[in-house]
Every structure is written in C-alpha cells, then in structure tokens.
Protein backbone atom coordinates (compact mmCIF):
# COMPACT_ATOMS: atom_id res chain seq x y z
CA UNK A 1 0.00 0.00 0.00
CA UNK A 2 1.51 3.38 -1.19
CA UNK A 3 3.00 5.58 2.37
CA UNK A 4 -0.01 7.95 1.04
CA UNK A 5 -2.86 5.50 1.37
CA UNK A 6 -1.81 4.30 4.28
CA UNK A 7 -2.04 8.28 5.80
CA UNK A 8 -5.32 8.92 4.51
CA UNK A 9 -6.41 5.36 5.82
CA UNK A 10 -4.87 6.04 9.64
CA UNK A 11 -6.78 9.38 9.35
CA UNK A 12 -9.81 8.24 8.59
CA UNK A 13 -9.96 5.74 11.20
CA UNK A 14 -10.69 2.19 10.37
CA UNK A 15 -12.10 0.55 7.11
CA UNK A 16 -15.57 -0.55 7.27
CA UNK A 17 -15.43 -2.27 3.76
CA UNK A 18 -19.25 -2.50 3.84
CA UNK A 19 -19.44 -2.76 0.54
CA UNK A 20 -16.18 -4.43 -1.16
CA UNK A 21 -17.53 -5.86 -4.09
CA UNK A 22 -14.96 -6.59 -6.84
CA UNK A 23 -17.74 -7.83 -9.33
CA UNK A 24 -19.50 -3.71 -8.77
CA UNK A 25 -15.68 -2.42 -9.42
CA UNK A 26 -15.63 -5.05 -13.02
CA UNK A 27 -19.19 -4.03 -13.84
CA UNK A 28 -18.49 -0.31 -13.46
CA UNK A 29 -15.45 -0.57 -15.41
CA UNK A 30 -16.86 -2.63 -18.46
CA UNK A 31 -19.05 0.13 -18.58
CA UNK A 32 -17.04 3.42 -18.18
CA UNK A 33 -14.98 1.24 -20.69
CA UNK A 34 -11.75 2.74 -18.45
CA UNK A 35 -9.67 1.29 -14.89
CA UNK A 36 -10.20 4.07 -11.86
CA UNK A 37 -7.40 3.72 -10.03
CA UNK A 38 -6.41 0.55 -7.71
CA UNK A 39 -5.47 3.02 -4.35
CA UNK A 40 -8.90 4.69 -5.22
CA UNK A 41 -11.29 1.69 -5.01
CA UNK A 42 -9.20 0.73 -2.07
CA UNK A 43 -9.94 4.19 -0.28
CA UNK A 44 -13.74 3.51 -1.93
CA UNK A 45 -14.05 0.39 -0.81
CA UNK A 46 -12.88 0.82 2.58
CA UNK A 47 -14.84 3.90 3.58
CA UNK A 48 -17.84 4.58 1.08
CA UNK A 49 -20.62 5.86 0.66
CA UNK A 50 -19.36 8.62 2.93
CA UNK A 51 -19.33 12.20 3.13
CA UNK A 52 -15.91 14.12 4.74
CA UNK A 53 -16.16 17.86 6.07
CA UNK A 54 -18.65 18.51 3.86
CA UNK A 55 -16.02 18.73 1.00
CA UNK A 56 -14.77 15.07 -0.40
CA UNK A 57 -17.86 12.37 -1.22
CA UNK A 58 -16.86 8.95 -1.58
CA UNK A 59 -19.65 6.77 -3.69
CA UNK A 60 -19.25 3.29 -4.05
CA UNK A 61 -20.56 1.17 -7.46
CA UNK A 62 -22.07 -1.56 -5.08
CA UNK A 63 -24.53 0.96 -3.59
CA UNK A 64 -28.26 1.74 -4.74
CA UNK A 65 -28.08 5.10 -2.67
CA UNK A 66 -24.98 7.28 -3.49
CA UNK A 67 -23.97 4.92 -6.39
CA UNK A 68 -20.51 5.64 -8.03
CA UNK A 69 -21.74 4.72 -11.69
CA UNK A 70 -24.64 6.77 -11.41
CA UNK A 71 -22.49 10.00 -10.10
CA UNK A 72 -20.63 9.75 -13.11
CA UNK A 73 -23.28 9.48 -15.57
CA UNK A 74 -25.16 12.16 -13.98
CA UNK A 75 -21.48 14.07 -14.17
CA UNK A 76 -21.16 13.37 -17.89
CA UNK A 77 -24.72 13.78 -18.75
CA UNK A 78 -24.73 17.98 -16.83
C-alpha cells in the first residue's frame, strides 16, 4: 500500500469495507470502458458511501443510494 494511502487510511480511522464488491468495481469498469485507479477503489471500498467535512464524497458502485456509476453518468450527462 503506497505511504499515502496508508495516511489517509490512519486518518480516517478504520475501514468498514461494507461494501467491497470486486464484481460492482468489473461491472463499473466494463461500462465506463476505463480502470479508476487501484489506491482509489481501495480508499472507496474501505470507507464509502461517505461524506468528509462537507467537502470530499466517496460513492461506491455496489450501492443503490450514493452509487458511483450513477455519479458519473449524472457528471457526464450535466
């Protein structure tokens, strides 16, 4: 795990992982047609669907409510 992860991870306390789903991460993907980044869907998966100060939203793809694939389409789409 990159020395920057691993801050952000001590800050926020520890994981939950609620939702680690790597099938949501390969779904999301095939669609977006990209890869996010591997220390992102571990920060994701650990911690989301979260809000942080009011300031940093984390959305996760295996989530009906604050749903990571539907952020982005609703980014793309505006």
């Amino acid at each position: 795990m990159p020395d920057y992860l691993a801050a952000t991870m001590a800050m926020l306390g520890p994981a939950q992982n609620r939702y680690a789903d790597p099938s949501a991460w390969d779904r999301l993907h095939e669609e977006l047609g990209i890869q996010l980044p591997s220390d992102y869907q571990a920060l994701v998966d650990a911690y989301a669907p979260i809000q942080l100060n009011g300031h940093l939203y984390l959305h996760h793809p295996a989530t009906e409510q604050w749903n990571l694939g539907q952020e982005i389409r609703d980014t793309v789409r505006a």
